[in-house]
PDB file of N, CA and C in Angstrom:
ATOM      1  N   UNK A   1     116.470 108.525  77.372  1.00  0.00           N
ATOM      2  CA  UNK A   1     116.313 109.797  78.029  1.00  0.00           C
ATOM      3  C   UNK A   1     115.532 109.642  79.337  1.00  0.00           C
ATOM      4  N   UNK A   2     114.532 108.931  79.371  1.00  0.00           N
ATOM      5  CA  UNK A   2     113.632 108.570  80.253  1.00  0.00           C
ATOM      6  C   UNK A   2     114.778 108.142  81.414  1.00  0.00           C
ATOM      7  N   UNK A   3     115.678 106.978  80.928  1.00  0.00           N
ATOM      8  CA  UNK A   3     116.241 106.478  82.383  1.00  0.00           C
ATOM      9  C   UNK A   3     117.531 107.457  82.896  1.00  0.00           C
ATOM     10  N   UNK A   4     117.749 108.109  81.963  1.00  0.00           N
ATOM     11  CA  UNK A   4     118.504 109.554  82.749  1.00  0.00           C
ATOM     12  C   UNK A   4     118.431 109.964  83.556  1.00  0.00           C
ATOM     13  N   UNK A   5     116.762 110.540  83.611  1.00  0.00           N
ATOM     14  CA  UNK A   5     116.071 111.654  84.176  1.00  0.00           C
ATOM     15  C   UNK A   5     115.459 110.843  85.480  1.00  0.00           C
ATOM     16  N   UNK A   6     115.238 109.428  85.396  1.00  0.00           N
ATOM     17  CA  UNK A   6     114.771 108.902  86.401  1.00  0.00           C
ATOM     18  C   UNK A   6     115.941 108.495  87.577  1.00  0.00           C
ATOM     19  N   UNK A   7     117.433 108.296  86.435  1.00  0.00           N
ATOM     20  CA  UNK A   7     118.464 108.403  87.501  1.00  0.00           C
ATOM     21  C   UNK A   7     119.003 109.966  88.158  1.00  0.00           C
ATOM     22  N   UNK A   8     118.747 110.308  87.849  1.00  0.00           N
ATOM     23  CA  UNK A   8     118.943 112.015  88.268  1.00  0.00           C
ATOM     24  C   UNK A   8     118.029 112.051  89.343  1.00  0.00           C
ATOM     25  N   UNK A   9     117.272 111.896  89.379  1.00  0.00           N
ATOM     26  CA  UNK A   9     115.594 111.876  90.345  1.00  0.00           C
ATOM     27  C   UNK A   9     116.001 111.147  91.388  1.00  0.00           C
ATOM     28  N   UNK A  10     116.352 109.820  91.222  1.00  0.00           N
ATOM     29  CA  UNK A  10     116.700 108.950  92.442  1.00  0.00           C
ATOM     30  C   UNK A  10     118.071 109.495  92.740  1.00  0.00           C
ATOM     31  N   UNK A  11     119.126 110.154  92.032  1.00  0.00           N
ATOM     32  CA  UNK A  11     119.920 110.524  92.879  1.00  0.00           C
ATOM     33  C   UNK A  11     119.750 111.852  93.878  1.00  0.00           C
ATOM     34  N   UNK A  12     119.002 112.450  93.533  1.00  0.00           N
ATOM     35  CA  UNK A  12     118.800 113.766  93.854  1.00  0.00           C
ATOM     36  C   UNK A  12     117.444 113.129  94.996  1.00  0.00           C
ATOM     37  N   UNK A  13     117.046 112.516  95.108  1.00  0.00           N
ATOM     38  CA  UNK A  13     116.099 112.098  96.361  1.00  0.00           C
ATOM     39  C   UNK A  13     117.473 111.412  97.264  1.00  0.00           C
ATOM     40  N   UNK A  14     118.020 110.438  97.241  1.00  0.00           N
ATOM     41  CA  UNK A  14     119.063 109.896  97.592  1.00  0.00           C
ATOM     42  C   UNK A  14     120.072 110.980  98.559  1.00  0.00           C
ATOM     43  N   UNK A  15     120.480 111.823  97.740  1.00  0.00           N
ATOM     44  CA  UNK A  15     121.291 112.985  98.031  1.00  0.00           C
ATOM     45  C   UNK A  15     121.342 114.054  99.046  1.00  0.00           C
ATOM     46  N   UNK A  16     119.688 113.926  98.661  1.00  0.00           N
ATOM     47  CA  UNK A  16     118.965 115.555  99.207  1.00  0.00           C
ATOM     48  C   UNK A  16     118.787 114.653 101.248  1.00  0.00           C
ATOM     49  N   UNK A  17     118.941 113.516 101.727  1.00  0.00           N
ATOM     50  CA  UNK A  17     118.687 112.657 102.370  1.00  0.00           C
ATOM     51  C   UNK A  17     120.034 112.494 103.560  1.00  0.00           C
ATOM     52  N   UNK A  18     120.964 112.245 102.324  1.00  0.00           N
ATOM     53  CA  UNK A  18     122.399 111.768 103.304  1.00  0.00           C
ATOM     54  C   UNK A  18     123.247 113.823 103.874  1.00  0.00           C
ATOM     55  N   UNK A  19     123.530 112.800 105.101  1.00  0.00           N
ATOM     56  CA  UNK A  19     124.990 114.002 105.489  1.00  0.00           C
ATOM     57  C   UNK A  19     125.894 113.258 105.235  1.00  0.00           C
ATOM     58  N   UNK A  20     126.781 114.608 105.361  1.00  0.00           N
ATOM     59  CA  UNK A  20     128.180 113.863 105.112  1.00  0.00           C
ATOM     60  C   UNK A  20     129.253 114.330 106.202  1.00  0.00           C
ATOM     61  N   UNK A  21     128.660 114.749 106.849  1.00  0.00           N
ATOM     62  CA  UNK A  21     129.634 115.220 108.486  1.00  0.00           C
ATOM     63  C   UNK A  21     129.079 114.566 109.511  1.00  0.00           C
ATOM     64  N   UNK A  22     130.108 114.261 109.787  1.00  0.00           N
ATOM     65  CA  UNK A  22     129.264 113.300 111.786  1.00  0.00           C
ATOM     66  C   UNK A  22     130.142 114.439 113.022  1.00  0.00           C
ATOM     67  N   UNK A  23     129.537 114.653 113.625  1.00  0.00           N
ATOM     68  CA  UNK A  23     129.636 115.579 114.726  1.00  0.00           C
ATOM     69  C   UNK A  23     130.922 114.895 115.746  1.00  0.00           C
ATOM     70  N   UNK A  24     132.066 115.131 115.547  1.00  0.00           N
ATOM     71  CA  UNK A  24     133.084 114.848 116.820  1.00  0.00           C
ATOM     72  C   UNK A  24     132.987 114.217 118.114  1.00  0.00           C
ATOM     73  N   UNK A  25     133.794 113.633 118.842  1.00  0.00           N
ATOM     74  CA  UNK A  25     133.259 113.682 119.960  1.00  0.00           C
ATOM     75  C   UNK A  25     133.423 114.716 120.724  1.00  0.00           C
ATOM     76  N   UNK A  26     134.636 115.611 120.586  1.00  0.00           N
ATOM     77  CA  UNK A  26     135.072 116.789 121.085  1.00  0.00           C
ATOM     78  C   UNK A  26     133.502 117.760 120.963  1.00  0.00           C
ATOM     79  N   UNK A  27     133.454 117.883 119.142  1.00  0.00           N
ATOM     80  CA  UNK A  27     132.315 118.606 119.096  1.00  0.00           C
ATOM     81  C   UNK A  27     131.524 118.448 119.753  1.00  0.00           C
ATOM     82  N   UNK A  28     130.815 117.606 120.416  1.00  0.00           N
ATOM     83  CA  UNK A  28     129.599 117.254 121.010  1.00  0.00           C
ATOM     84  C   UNK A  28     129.346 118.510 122.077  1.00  0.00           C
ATOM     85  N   UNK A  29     131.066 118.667 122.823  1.00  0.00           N
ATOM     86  CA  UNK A  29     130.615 119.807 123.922  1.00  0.00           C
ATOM     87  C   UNK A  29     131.123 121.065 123.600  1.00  0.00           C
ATOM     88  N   UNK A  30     130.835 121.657 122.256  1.00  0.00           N
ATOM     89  CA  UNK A  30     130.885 123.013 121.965  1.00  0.00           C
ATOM     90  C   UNK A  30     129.068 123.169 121.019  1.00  0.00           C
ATOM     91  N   UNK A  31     129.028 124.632 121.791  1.00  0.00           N
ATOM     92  CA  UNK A  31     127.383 124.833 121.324  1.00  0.00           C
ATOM     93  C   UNK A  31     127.320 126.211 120.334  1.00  0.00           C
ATOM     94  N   UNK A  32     126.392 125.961 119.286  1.00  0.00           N
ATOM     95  CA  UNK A  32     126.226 126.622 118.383  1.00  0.00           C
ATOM     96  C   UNK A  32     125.315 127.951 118.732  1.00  0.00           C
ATOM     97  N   UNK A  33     125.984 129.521 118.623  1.00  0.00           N
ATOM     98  CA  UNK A  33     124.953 130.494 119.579  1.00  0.00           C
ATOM     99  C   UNK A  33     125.062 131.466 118.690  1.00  0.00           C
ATOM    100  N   UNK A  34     124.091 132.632 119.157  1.00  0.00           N
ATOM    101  CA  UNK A  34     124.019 133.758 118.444  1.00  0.00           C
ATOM    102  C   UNK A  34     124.971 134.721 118.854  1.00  0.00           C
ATOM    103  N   UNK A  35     124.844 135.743 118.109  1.00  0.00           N
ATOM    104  CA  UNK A  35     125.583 137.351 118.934  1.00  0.00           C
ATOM    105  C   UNK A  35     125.052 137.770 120.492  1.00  0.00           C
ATOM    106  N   UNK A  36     123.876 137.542 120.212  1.00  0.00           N
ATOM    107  CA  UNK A  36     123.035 137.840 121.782  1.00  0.00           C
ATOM    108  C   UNK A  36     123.267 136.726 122.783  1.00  0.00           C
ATOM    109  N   UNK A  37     124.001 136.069 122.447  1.00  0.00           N
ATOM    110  CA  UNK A  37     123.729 134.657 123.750  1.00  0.00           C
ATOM    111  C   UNK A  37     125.577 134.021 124.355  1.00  0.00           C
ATOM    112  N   UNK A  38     126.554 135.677 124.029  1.00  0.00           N
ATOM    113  CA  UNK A  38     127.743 135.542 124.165  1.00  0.00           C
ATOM    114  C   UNK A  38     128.435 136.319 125.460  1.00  0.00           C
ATOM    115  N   UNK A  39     127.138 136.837 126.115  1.00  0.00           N
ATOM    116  CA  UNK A  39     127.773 137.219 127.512  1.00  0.00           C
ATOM    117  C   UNK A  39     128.854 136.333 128.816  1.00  0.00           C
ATOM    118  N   UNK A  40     129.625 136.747 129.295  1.00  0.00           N
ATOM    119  CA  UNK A  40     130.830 135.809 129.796  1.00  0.00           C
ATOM    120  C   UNK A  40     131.371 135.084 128.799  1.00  0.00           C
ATOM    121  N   UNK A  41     131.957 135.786 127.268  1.00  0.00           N
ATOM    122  CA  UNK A  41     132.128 134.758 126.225  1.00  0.00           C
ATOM    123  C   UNK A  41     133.726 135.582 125.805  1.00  0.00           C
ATOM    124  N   UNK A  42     134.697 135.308 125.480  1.00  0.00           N
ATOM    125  CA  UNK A  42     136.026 135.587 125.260  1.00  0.00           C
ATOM    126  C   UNK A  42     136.324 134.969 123.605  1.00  0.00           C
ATOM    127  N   UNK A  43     136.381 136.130 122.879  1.00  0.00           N
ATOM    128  CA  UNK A  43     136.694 135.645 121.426  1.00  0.00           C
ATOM    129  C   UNK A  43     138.063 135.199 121.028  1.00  0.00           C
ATOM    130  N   UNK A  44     138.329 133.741 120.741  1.00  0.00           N
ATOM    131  CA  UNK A  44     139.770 133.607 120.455  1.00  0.00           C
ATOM    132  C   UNK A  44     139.864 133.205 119.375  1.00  0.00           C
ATOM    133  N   UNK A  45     139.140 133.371 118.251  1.00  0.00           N
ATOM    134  CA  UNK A  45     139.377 132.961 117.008  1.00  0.00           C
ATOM    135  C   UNK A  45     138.689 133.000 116.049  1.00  0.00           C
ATOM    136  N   UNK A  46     138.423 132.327 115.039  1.00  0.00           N
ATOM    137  CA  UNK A  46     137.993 132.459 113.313  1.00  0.00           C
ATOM    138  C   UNK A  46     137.805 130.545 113.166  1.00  0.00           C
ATOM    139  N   UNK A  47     136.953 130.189 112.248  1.00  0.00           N
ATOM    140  CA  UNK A  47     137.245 128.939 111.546  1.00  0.00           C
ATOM    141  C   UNK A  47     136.243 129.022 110.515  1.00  0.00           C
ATOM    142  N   UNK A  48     137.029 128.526 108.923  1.00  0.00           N
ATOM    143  CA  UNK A  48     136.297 128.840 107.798  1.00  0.00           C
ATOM    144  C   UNK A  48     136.357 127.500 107.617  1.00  0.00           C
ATOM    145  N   UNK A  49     134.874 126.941 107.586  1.00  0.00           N
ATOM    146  CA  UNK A  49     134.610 125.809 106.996  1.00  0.00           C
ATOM    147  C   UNK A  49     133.215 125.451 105.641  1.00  0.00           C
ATOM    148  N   UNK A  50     133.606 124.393 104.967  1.00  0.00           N
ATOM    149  CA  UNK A  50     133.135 124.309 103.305  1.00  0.00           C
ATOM    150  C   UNK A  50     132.765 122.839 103.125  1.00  0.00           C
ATOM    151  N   UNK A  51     131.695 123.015 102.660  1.00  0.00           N
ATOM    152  CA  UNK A  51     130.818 121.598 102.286  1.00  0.00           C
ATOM    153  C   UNK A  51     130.382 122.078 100.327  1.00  0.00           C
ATOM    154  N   UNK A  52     130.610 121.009  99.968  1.00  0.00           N
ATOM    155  CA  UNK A  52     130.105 121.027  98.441  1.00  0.00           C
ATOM    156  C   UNK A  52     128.550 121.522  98.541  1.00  0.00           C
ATOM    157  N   UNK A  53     127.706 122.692  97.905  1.00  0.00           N
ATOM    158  CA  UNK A  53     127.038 122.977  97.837  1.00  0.00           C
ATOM    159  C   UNK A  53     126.247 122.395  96.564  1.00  0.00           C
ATOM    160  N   UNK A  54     126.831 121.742  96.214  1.00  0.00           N
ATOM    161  CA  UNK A  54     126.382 120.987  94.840  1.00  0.00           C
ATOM    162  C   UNK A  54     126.810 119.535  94.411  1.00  0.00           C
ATOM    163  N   UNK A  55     126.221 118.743  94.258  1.00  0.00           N
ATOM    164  CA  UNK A  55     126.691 117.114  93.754  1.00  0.00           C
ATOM    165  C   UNK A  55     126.206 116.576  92.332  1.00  0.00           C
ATOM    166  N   UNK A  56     127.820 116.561  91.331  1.00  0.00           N
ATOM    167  CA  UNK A  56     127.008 116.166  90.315  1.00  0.00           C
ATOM    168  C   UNK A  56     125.962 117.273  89.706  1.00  0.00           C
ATOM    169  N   UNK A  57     126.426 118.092  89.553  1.00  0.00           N
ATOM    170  CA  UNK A  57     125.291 119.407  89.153  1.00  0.00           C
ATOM    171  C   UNK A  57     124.018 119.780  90.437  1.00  0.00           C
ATOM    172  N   UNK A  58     123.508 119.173  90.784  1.00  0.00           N
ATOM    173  CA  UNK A  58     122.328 118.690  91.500  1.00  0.00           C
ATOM    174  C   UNK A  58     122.887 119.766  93.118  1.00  0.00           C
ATOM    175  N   UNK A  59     121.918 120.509  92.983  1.00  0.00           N
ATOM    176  CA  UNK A  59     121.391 121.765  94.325  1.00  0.00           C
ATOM    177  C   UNK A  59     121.766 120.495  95.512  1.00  0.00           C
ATOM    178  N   UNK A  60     122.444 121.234  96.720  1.00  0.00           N
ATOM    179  CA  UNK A  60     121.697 120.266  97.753  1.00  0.00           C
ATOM    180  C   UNK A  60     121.037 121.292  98.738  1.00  0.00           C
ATOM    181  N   UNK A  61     120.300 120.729  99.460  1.00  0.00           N
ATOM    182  CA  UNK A  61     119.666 121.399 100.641  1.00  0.00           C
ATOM    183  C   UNK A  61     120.482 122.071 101.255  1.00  0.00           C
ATOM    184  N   UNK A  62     119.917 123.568 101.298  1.00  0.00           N
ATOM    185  CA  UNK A  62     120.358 124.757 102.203  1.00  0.00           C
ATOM    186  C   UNK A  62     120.412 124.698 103.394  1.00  0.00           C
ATOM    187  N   UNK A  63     119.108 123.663 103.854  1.00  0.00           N
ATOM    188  CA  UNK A  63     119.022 123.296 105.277  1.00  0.00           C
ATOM    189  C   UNK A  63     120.055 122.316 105.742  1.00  0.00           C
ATOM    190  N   UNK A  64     120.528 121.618 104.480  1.00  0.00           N
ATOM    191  CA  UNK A  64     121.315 120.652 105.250  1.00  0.00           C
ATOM    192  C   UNK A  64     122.985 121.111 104.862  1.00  0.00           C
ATOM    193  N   UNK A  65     123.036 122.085 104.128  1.00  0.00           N
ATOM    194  CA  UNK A  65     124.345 122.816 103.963  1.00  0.00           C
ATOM    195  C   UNK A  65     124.882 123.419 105.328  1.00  0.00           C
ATOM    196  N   UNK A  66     123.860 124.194 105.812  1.00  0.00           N
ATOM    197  CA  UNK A  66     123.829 124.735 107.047  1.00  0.00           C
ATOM    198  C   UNK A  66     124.058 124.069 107.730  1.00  0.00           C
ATOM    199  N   UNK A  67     123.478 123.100 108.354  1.00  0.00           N
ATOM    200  CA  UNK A  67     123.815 121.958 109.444  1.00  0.00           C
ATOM    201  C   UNK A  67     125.093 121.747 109.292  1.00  0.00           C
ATOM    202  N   UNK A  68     125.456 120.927 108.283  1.00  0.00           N
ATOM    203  CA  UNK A  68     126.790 120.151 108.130  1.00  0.00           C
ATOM    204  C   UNK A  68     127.948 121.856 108.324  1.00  0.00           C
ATOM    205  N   UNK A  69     127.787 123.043 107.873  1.00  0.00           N
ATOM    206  CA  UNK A  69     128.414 123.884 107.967  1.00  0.00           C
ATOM    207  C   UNK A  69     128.553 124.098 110.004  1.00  0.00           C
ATOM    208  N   UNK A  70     127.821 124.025 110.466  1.00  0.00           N
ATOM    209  CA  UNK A  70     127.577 124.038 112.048  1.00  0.00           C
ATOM    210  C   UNK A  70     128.435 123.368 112.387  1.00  0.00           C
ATOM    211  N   UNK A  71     128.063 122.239 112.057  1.00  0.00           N
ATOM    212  CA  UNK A  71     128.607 121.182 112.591  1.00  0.00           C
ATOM    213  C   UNK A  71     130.524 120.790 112.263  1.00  0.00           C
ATOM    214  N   UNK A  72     130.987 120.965 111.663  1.00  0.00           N
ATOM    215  CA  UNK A  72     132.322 121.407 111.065  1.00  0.00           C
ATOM    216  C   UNK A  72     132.877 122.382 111.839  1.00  0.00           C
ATOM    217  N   UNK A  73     132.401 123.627 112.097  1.00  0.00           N
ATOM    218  CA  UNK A  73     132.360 124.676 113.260  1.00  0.00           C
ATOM    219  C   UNK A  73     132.844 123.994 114.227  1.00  0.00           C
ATOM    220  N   UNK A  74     131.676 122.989 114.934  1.00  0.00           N
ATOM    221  CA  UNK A  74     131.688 122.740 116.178  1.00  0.00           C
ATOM    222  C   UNK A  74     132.882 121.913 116.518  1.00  0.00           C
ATOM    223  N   UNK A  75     133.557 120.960 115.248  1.00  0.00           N
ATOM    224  CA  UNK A  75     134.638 120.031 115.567  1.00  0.00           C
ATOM    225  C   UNK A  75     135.899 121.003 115.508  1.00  0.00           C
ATOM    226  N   UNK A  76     135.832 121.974 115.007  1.00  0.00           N
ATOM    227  CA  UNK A  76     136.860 122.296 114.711  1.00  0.00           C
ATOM    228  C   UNK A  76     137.475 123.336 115.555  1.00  0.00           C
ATOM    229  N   UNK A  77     136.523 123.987 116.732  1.00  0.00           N
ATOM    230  CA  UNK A  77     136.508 125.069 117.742  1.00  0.00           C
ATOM    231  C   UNK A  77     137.591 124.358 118.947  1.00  0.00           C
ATOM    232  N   UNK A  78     137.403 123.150 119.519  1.00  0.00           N
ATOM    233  CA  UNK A  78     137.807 122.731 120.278  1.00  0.00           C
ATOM    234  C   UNK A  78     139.725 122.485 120.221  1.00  0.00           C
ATOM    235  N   UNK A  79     140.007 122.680 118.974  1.00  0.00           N
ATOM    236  CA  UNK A  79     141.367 122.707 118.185  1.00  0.00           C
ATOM    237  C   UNK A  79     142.262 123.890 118.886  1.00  0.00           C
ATOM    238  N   UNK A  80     140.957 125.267 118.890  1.00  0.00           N
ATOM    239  CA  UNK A  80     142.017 126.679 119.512  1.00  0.00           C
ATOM    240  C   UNK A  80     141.594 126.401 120.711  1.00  0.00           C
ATOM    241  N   UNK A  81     140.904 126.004 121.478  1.00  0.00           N
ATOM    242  CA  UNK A  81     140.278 125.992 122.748  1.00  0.00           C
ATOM    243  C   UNK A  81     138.933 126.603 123.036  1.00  0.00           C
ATOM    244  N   UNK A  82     137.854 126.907 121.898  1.00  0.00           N
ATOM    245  CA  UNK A  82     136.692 127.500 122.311  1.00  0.00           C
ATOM    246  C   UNK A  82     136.097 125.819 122.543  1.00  0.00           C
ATOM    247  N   UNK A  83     134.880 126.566 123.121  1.00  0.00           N
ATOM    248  CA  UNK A  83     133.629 125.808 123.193  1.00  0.00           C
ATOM    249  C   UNK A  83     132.088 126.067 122.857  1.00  0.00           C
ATOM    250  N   UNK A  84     132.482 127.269 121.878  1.00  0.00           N
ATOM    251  CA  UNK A  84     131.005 127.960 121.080  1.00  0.00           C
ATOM    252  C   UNK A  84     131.312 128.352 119.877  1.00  0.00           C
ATOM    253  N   UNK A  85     130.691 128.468 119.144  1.00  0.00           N
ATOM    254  CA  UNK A  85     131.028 128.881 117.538  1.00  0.00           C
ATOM    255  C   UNK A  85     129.384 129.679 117.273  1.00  0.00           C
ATOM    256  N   UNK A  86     129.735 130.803 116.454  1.00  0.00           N
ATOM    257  CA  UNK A  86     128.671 131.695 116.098  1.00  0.00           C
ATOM    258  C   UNK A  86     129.200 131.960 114.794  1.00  0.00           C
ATOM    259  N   UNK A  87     127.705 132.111 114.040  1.00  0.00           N
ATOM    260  CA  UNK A  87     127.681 132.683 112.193  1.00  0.00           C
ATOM    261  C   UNK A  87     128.343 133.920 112.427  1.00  0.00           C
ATOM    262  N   UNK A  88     129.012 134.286 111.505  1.00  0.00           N
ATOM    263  CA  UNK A  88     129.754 135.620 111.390  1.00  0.00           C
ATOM    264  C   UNK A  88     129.748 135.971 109.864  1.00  0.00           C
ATOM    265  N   UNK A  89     129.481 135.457 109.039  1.00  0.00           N
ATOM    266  CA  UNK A  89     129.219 135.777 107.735  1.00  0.00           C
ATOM    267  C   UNK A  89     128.472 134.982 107.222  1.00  0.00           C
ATOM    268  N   UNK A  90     127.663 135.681 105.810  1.00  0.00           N
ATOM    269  CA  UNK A  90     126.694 134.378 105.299  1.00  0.00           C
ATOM    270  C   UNK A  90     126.792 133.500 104.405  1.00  0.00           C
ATOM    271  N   UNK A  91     126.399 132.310 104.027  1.00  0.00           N
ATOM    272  CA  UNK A  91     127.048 131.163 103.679  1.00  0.00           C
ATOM    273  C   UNK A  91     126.978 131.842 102.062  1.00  0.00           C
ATOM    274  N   UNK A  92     128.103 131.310 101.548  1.00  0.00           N
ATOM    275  CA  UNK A  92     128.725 131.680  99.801  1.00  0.00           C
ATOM    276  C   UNK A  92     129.330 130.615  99.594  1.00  0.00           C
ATOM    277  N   UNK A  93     128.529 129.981  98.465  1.00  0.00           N
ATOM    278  CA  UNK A  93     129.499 128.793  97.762  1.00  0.00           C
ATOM    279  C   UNK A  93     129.914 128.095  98.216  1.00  0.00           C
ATOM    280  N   UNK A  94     128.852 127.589  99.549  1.00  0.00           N
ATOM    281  CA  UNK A  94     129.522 125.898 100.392  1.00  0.00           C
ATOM    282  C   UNK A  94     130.475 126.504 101.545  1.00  0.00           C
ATOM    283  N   UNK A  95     130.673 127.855 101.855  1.00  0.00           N
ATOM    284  CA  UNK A  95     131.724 127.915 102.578  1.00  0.00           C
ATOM    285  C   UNK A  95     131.297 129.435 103.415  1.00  0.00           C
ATOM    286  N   UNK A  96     131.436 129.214 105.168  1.00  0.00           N
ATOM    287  CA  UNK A  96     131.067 130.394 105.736  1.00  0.00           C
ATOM    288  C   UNK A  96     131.924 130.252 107.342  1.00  0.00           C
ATOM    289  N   UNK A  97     132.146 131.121 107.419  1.00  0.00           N
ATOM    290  CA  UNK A  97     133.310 131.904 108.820  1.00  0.00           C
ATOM    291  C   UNK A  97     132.363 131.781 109.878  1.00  0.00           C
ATOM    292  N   UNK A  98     132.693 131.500 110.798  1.00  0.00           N
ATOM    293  CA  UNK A  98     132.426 131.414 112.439  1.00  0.00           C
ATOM    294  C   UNK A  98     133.042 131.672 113.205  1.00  0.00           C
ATOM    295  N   UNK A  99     132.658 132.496 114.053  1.00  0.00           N
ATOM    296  CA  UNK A  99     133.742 133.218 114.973  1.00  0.00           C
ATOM    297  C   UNK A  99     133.856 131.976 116.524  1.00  0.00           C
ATOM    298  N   UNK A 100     135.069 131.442 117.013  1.00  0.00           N
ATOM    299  CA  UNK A 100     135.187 130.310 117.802  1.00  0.00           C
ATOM    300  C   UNK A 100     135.601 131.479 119.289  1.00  0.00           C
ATOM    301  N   UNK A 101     134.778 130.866 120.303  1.00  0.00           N
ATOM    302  CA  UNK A 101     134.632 131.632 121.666  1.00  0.00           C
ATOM    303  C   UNK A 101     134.903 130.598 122.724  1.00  0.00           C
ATOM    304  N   UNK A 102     135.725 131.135 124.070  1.00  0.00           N
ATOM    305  CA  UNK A 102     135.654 130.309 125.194  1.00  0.00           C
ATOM    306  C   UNK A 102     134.854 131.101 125.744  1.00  0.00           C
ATOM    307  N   UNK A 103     133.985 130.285 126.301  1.00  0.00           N
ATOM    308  CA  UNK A 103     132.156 130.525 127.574  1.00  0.00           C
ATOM    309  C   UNK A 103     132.726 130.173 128.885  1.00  0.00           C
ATOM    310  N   UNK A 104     131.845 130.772 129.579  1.00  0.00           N
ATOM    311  CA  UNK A 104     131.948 130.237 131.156  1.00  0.00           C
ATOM    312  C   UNK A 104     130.683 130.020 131.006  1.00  0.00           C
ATOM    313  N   UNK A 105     130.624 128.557 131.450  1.00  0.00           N
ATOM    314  CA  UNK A 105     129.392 127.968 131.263  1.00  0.00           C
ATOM    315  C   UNK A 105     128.579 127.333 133.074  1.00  0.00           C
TER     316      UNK A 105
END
């Protein structure tokens, strides 16, 4: 029982540690903004993207759900032609909507 719980522990330190999205190169030049920071901004789209919110039973970080959720956004905006992505709903079950915008930057 002991080495269960100690493998559970090291996986869940292990876990709580790694991403699992690497940022595009495309992504690199689309930026993550609020509602307030969309002036000169033209809405052309939607993108629903989903990261496992859970591994192996085991919670992962909200903080890093979020990120990797951003970041998925950001590769995936450049597809319709934006270059900004904003939260538009709140994250449920590994999976949350972003509204994709072309900026005049």
């Amino acid at each position: 029982m002991k080495k269960l719980a100690l493998s559970v522990l090291l996986a869940s330190a292990v876990l709580s540690g790694c991403s699992f999205v690497n940022l595009s190169e495309k992504g690199e030049n689309v930026r993550l903004a609020t509602q307030y920071d969309l002036g000169g901004c033209e809405r052309i789209g939607a993108t629903v993207v989903s990261v496992k919110d859970s591994i192996a039973g085991i919670d992962r970080s909200q903080e890093k759900i979020d990120a990797e959720l951003a970041i998925l956004a950001r590769n995936s905006a450049p597809d319709i032609g934006g270059n900004t992505v904003v939260r538009e709903e709140r994250l449920t079950d590994g999976k949350q909507r972003f509204g994709v915008y072309r900026c005049q930057r």
